[in-house]
C-alpha atoms as a PDB file:
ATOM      1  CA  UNK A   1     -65.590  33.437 155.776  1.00  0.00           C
ATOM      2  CA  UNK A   2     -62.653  35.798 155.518  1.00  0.00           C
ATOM      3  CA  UNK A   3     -61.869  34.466 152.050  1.00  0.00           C
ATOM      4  CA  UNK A   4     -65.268  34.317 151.025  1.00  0.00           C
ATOM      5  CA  UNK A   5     -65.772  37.935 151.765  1.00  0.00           C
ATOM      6  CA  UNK A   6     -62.526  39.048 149.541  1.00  0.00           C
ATOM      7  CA  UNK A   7     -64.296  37.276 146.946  1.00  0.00           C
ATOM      8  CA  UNK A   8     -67.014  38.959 147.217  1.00  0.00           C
ATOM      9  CA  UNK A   9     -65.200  42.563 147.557  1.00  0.00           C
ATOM     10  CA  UNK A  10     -63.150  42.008 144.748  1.00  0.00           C
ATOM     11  CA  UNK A  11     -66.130  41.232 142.283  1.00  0.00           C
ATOM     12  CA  UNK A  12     -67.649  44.292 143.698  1.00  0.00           C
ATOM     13  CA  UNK A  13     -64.821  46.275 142.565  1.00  0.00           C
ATOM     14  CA  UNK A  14     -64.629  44.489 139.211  1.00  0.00           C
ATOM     15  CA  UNK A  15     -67.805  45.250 138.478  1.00  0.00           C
ATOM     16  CA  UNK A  16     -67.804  48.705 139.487  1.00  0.00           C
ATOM     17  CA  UNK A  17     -64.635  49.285 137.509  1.00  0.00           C
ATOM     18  CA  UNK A  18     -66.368  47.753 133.968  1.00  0.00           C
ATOM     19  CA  UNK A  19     -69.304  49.778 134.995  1.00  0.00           C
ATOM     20  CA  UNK A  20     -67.821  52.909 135.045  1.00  0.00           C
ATOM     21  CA  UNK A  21     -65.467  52.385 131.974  1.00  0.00           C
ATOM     22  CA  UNK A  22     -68.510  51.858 129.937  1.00  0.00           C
ATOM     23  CA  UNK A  23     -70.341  54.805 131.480  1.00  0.00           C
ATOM     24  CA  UNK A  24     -67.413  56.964 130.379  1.00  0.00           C
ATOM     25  CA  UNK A  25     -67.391  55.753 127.054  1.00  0.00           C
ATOM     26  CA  UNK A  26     -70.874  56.242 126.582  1.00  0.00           C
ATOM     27  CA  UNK A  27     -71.709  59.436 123.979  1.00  0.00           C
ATOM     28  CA  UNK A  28     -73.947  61.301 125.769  1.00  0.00           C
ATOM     29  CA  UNK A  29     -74.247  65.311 126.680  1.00  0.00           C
ATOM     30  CA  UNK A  30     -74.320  64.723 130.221  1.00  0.00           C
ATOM     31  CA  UNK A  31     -71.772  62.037 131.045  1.00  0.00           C
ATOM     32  CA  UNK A  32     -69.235  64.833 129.072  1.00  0.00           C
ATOM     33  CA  UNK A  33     -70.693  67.562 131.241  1.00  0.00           C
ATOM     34  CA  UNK A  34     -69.935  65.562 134.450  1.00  0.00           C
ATOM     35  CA  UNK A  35     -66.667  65.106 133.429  1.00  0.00           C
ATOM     36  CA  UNK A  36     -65.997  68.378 132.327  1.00  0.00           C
ATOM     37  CA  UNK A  37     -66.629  69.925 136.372  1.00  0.00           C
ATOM     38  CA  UNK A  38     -64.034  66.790 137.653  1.00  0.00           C
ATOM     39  CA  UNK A  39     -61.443  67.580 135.651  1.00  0.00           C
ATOM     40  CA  UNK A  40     -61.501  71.576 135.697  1.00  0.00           C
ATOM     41  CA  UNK A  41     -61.721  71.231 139.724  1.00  0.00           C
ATOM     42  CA  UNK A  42     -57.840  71.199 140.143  1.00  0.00           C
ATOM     43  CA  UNK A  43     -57.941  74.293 137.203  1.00  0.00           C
ATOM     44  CA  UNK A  44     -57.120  77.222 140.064  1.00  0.00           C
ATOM     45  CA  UNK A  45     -56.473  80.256 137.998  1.00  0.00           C
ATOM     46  CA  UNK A  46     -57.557  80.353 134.021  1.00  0.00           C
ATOM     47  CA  UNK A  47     -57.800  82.955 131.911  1.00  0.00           C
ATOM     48  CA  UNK A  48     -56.303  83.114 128.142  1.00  0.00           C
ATOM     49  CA  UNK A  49     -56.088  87.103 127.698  1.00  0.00           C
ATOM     50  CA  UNK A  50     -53.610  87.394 130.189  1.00  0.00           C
ATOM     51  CA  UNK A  51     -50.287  88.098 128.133  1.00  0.00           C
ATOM     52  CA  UNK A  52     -48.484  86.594 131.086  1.00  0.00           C
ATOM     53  CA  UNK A  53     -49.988  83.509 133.069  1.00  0.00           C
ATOM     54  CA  UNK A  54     -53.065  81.764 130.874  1.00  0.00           C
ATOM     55  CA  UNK A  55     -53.354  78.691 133.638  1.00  0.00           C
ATOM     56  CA  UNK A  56     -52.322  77.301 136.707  1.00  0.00           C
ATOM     57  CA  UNK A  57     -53.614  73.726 137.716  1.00  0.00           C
ATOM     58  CA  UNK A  58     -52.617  70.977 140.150  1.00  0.00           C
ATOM     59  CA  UNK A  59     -51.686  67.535 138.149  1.00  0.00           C
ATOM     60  CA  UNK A  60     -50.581  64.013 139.605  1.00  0.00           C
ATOM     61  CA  UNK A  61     -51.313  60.531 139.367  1.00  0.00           C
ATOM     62  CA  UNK A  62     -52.360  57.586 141.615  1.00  0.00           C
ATOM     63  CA  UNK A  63     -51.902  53.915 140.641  1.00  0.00           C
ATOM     64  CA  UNK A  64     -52.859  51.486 142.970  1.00  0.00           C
ATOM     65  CA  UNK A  65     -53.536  47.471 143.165  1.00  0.00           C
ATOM     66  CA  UNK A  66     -55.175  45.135 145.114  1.00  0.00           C
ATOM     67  CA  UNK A  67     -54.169  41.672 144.651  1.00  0.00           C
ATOM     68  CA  UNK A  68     -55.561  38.360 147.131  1.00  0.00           C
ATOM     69  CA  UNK A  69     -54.356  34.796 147.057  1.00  0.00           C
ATOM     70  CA  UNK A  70     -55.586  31.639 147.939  1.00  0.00           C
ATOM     71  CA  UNK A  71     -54.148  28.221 148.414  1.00  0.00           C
ATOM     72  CA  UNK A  72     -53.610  25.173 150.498  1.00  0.00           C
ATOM     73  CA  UNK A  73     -50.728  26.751 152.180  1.00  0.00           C
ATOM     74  CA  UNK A  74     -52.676  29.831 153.368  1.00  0.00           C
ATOM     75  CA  UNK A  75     -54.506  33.009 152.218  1.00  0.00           C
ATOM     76  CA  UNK A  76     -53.117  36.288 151.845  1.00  0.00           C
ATOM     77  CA  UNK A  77     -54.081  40.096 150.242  1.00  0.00           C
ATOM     78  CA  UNK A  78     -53.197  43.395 150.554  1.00  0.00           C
ATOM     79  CA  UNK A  79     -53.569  46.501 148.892  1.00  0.00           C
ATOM     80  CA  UNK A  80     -50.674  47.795 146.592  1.00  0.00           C
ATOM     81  CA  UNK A  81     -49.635  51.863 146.121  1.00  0.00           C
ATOM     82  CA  UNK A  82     -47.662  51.451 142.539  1.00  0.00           C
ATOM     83  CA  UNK A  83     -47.227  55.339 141.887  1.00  0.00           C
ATOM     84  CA  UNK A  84     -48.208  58.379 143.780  1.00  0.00           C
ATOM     85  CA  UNK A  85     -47.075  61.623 141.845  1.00  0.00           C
ATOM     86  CA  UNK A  86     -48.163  65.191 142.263  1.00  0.00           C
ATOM     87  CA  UNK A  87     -47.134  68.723 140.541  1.00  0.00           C
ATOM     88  CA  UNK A  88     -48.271  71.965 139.104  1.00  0.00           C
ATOM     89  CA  UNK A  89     -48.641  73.132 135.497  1.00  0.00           C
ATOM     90  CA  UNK A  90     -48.877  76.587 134.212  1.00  0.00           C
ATOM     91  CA  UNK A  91     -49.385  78.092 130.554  1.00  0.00           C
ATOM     92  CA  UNK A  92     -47.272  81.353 130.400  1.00  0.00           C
ATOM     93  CA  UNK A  93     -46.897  84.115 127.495  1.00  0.00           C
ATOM     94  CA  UNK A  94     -48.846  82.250 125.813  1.00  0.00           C
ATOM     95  CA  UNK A  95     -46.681  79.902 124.068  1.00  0.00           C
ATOM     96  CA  UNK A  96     -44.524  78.845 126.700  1.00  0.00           C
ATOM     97  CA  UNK A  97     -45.831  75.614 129.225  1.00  0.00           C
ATOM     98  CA  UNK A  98     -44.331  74.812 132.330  1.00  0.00           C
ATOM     99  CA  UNK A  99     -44.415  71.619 134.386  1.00  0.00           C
ATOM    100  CA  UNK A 100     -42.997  69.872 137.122  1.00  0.00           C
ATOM    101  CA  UNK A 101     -43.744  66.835 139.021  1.00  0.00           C
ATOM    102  CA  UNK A 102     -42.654  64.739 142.113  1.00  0.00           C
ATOM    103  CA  UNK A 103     -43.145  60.723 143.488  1.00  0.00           C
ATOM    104  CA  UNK A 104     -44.155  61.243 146.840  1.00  0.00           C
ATOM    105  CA  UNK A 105     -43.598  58.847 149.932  1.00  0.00           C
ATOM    106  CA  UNK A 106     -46.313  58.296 152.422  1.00  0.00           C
ATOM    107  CA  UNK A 107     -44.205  55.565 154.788  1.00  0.00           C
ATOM    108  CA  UNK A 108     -42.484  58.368 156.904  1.00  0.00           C
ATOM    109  CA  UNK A 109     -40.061  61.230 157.152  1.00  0.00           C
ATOM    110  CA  UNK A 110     -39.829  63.332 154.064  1.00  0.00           C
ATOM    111  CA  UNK A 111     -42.371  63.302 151.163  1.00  0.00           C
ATOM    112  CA  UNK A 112     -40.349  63.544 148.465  1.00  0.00           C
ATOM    113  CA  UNK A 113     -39.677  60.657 146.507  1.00  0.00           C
ATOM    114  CA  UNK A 114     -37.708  61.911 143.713  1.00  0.00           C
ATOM    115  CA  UNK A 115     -38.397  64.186 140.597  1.00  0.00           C
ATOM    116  CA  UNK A 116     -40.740  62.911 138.056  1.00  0.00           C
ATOM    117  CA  UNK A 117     -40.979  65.286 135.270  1.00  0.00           C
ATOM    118  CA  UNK A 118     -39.685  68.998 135.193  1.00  0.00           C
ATOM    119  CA  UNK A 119     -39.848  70.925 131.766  1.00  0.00           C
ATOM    120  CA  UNK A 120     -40.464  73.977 129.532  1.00  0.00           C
ATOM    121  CA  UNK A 121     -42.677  73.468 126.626  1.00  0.00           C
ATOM    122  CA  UNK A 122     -42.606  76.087 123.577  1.00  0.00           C
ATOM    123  CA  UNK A 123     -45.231  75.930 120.751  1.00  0.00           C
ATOM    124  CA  UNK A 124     -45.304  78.619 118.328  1.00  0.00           C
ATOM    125  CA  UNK A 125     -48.826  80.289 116.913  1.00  0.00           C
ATOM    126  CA  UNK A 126     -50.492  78.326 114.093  1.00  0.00           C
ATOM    127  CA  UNK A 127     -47.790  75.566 113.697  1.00  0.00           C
ATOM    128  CA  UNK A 128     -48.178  71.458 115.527  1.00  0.00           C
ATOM    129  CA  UNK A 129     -44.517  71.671 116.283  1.00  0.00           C
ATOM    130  CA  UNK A 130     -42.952  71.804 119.717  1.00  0.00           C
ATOM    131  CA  UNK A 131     -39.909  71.515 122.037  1.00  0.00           C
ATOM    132  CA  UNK A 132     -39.172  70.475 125.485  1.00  0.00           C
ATOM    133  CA  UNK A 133     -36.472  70.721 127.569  1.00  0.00           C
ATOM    134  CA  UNK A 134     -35.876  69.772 130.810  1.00  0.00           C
ATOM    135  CA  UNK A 135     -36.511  66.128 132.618  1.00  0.00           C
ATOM    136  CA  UNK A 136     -38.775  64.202 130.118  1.00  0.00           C
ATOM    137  CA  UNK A 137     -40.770  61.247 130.429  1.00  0.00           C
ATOM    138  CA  UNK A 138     -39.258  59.065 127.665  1.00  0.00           C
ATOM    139  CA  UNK A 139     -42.525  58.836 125.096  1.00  0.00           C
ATOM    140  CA  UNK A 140     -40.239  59.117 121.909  1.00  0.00           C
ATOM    141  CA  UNK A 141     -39.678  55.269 120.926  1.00  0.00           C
ATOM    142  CA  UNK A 142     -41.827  53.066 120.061  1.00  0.00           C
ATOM    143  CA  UNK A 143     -45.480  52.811 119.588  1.00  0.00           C
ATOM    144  CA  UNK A 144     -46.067  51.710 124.030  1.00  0.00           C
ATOM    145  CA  UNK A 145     -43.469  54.569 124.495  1.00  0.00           C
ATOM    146  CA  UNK A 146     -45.928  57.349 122.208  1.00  0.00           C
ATOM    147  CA  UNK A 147     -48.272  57.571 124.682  1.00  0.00           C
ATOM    148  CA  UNK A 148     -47.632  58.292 128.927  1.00  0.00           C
ATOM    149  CA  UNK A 149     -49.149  55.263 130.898  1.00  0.00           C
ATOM    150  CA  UNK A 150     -51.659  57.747 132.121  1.00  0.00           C
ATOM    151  CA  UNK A 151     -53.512  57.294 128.884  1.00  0.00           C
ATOM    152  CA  UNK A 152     -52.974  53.885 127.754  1.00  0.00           C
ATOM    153  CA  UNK A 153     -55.931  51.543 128.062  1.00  0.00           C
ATOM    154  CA  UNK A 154     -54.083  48.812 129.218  1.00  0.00           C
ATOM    155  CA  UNK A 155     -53.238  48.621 133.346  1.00  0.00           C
ATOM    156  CA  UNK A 156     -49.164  48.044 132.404  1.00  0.00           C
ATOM    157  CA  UNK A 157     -46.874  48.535 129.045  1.00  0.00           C
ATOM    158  CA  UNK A 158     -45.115  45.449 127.863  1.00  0.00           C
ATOM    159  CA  UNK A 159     -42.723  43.745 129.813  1.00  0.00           C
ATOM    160  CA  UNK A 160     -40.608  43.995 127.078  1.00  0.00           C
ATOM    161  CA  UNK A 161     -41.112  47.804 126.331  1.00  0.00           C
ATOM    162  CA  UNK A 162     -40.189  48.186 129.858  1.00  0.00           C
ATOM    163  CA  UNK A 163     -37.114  46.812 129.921  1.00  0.00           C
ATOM    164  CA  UNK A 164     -35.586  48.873 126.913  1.00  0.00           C
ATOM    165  CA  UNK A 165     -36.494  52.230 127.332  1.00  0.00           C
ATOM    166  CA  UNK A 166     -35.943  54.078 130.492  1.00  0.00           C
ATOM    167  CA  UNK A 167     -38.699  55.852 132.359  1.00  0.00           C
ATOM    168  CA  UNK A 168     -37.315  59.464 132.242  1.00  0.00           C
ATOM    169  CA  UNK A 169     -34.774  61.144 130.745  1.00  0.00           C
ATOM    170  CA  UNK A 170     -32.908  64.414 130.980  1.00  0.00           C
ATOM    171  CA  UNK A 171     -32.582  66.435 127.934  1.00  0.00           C
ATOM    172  CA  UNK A 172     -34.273  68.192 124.927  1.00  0.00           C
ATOM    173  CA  UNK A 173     -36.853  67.339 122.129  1.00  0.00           C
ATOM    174  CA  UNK A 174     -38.674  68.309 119.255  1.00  0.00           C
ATOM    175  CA  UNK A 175     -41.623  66.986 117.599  1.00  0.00           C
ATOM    176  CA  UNK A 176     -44.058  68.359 114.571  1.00  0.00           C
ATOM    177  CA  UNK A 177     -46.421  67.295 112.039  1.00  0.00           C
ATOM    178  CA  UNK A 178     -46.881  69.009 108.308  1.00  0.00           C
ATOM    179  CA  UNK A 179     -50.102  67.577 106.700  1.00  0.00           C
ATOM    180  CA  UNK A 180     -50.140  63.445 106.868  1.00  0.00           C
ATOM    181  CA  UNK A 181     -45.698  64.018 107.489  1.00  0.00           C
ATOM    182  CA  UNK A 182     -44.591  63.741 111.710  1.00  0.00           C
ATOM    183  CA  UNK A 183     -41.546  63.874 112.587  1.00  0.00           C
ATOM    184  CA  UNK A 184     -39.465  64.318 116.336  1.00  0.00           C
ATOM    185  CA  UNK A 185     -36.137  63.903 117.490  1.00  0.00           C
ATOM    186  CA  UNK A 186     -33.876  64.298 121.011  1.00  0.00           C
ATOM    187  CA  UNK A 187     -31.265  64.589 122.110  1.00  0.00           C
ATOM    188  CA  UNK A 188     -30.450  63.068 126.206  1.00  0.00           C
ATOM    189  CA  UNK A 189     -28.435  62.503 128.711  1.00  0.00           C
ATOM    190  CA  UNK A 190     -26.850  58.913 129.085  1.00  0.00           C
ATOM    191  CA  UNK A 191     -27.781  59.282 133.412  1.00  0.00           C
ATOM    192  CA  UNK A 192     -30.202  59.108 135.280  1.00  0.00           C
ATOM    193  CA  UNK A 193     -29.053  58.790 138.620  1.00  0.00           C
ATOM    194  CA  UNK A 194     -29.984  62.810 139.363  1.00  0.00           C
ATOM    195  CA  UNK A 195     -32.816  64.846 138.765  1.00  0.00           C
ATOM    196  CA  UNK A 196     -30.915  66.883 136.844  1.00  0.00           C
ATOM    197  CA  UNK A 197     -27.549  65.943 134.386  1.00  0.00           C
ATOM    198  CA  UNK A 198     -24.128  67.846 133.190  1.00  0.00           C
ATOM    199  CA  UNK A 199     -23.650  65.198 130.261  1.00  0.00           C
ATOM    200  CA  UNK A 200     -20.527  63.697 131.393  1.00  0.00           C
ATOM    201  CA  UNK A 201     -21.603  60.588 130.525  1.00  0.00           C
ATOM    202  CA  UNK A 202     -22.437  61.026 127.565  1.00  0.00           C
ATOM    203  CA  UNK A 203     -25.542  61.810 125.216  1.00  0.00           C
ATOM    204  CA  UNK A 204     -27.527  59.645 123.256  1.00  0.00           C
ATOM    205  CA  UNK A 205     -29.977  60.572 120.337  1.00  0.00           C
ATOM    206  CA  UNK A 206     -33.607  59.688 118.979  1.00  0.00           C
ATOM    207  CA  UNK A 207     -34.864  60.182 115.394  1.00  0.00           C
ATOM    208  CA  UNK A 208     -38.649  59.142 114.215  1.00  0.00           C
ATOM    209  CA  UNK A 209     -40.774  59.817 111.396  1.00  0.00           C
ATOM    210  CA  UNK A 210     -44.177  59.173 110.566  1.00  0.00           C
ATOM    211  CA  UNK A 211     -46.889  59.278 107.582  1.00  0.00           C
ATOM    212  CA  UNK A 212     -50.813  59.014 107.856  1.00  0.00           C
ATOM    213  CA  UNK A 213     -52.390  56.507 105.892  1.00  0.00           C
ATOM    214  CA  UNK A 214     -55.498  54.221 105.781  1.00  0.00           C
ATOM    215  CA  UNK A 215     -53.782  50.551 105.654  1.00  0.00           C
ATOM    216  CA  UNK A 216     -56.858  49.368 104.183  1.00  0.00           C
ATOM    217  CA  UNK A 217     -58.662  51.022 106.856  1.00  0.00           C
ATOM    218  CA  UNK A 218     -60.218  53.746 108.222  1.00  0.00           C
ATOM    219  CA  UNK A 219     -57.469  55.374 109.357  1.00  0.00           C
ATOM    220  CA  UNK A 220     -53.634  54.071 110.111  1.00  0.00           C
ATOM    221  CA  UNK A 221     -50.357  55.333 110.328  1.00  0.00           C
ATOM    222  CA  UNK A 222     -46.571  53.850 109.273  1.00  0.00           C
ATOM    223  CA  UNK A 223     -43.711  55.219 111.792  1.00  0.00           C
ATOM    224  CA  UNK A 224     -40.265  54.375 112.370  1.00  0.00           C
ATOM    225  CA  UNK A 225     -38.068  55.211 115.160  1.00  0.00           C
ATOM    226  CA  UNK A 226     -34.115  54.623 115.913  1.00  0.00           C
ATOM    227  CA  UNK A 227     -31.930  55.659 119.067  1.00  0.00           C
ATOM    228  CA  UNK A 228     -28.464  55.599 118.969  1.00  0.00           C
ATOM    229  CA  UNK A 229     -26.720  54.611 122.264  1.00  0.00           C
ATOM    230  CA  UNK A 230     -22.892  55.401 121.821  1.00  0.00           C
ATOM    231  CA  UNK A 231     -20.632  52.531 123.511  1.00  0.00           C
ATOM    232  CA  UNK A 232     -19.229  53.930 126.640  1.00  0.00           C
ATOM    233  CA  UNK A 233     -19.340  52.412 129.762  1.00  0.00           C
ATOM    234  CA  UNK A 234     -20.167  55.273 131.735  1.00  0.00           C
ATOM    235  CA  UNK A 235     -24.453  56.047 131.908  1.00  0.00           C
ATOM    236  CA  UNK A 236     -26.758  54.266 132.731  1.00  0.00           C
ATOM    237  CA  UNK A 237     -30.248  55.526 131.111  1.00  0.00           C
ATOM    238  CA  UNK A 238     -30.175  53.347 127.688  1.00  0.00           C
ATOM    239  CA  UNK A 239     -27.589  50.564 129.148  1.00  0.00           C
ATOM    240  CA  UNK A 240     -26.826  47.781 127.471  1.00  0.00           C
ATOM    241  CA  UNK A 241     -28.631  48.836 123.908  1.00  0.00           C
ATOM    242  CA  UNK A 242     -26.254  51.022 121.395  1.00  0.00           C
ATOM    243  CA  UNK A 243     -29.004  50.644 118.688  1.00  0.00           C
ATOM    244  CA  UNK A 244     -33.077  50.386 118.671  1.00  0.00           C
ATOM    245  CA  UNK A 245     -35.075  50.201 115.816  1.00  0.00           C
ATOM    246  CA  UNK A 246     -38.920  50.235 116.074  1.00  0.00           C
ATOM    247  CA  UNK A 247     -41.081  49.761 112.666  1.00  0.00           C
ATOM    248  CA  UNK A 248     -44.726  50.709 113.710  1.00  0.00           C
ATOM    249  CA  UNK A 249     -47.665  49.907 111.668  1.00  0.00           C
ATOM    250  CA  UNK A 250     -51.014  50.722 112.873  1.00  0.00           C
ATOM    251  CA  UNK A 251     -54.688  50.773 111.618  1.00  0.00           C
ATOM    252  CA  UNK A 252     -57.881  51.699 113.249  1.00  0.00           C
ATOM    253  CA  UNK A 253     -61.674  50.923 112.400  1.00  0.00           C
ATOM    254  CA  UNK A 254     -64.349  52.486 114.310  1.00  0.00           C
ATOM    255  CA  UNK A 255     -63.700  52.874 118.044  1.00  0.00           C
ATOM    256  CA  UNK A 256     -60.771  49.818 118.330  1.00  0.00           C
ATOM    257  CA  UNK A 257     -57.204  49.738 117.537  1.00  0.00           C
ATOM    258  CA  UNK A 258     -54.704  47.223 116.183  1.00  0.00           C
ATOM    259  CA  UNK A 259     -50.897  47.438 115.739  1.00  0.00           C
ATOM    260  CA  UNK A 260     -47.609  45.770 115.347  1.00  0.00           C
ATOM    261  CA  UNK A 261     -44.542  47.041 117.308  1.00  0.00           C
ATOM    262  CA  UNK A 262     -41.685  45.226 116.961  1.00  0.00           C
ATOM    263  CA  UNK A 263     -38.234  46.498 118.881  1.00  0.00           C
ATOM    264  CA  UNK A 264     -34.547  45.533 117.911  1.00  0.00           C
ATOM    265  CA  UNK A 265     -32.479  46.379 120.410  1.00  0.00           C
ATOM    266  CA  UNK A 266     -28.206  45.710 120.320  1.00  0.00           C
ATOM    267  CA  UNK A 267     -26.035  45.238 122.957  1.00  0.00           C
ATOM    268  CA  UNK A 268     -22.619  46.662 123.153  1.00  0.00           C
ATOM    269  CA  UNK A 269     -20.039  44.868 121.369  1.00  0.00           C
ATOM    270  CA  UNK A 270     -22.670  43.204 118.792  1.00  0.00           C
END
């Protein structure tokens, strides 16, 4: 019976999950609307004439799983917190954004968990071109690393993706686009191991350019991206890869979209 009715739970929340994804995908005035007043409800202070603070909201994240088994040996299930990350950010003079972030812990004592993200954004008037410095989540490699996993329409990157790029880094970086021409680079500390780094260890750098282009459809894009790992033995935020290369191809027709991402990563000493 117990089995039966995770079964029956699960489906429930299967269903309710496709349900909603296709309600939000659904172009209508009012399902925008609706979404519109949930997401400007953490918005606390707003207002874009002010020479010194345009906006102040509350940001975070929840990700969390539930997962059930069933076999001869026994039955099992439980529900799963994977990330639980709050944090301000603030528009100021009007070019300027700031932004921090924490993990939190909910199993006792303190409820810090560590520092997430902690920056200051600059974009000029009139231009797409910005830099950040500060601690970064690492979205400059790759076409799974372009995009922050808060966006991404699958539940997980790749495995692969995962294993050689760090999460977050410490450090500075640039990005802009001039007609069909991107372009970024930046420039980060080799550690990790504190929120915040001296460099000691080391520095490594990232380099990427793109160009818009149909690919024989709609709409596509050609990018390429390399980061340069220097061979010490000391850091501990691109260990073991000295060199990865990541050709990107994409296209896109109508609402769906299709690419290649291949990575090349080298270990010291090959």
């Amino acid at each position: 019976m117990q089995a039966k009715t995770r079964h029956i739970r699960f489906i429930f929340v299967l269903i309710a999950g496709f349900s909603l994804d296709g309600w939000c995908q659904q172009d209508s005035g009012q399902a925008v609307n609706i979404y519109d007043r949930i997401w400007s409800t953490p918005v606390l202070y707003e207002n874009p004439d002010h020479p010194g603070i345009q906006s102040f909201s509350l940001i975070g994240r929840y990700h969390g799983q539930y997962w059930s088994v069933n076999a001869d040996q026994g039955d099992a299930a439980d529900w799963e917190n994977r990330r639980k990350i709050v944090g301000f950010s603030s528009k100021l003079f009007q070019h300027f954004t700031l932004q921090a972030q924490m993990f939190l812990k909910t199993n006792g004592g303190s409820l810090y968990g560590g520092l997430y993200e902690a920056f200051v954004k600059w974009s000029p008037p009139n231009k797409d071109f910005s830099i950040s410095v500060g601690r970064l989540d690492y979205l400059f490699t790759g076409y799974e690393r372009s995009k922050s996993s808060k966006k991404i329409n699958a539940i997980e990157r790749g495995l692969l993706v995962n294993q050689v790029m760090p999460a977050e880094v410490v450090g500075a970086h640039l990005s802009g686009k001039q007609g069909r021409f991107s372009y970024h680079a930046g420039w980060f500390s080799r550690s990790i191991e504190q929120e915040f780094d001296d460099f000691e260890s080391g520095s490594a750098t990232v380099i990427g350019a793109g160009y818009d282009t149909a690919l024989l459809y709609e709409k596509g894009r050609l990018h390429l991206d390399y980061l340069h790992n220097p061979g010490k033995s000391e850091g501990n935020a691109f260990r073991p890869y000295r060199h990865v290369v990541s050709p990107v191809a994409s296209r896109r027709k109508r609402a769906t979209g299709y690419g290649c991402r291949p990575y090349a990563g080298r270990p010291p000493g090959n």
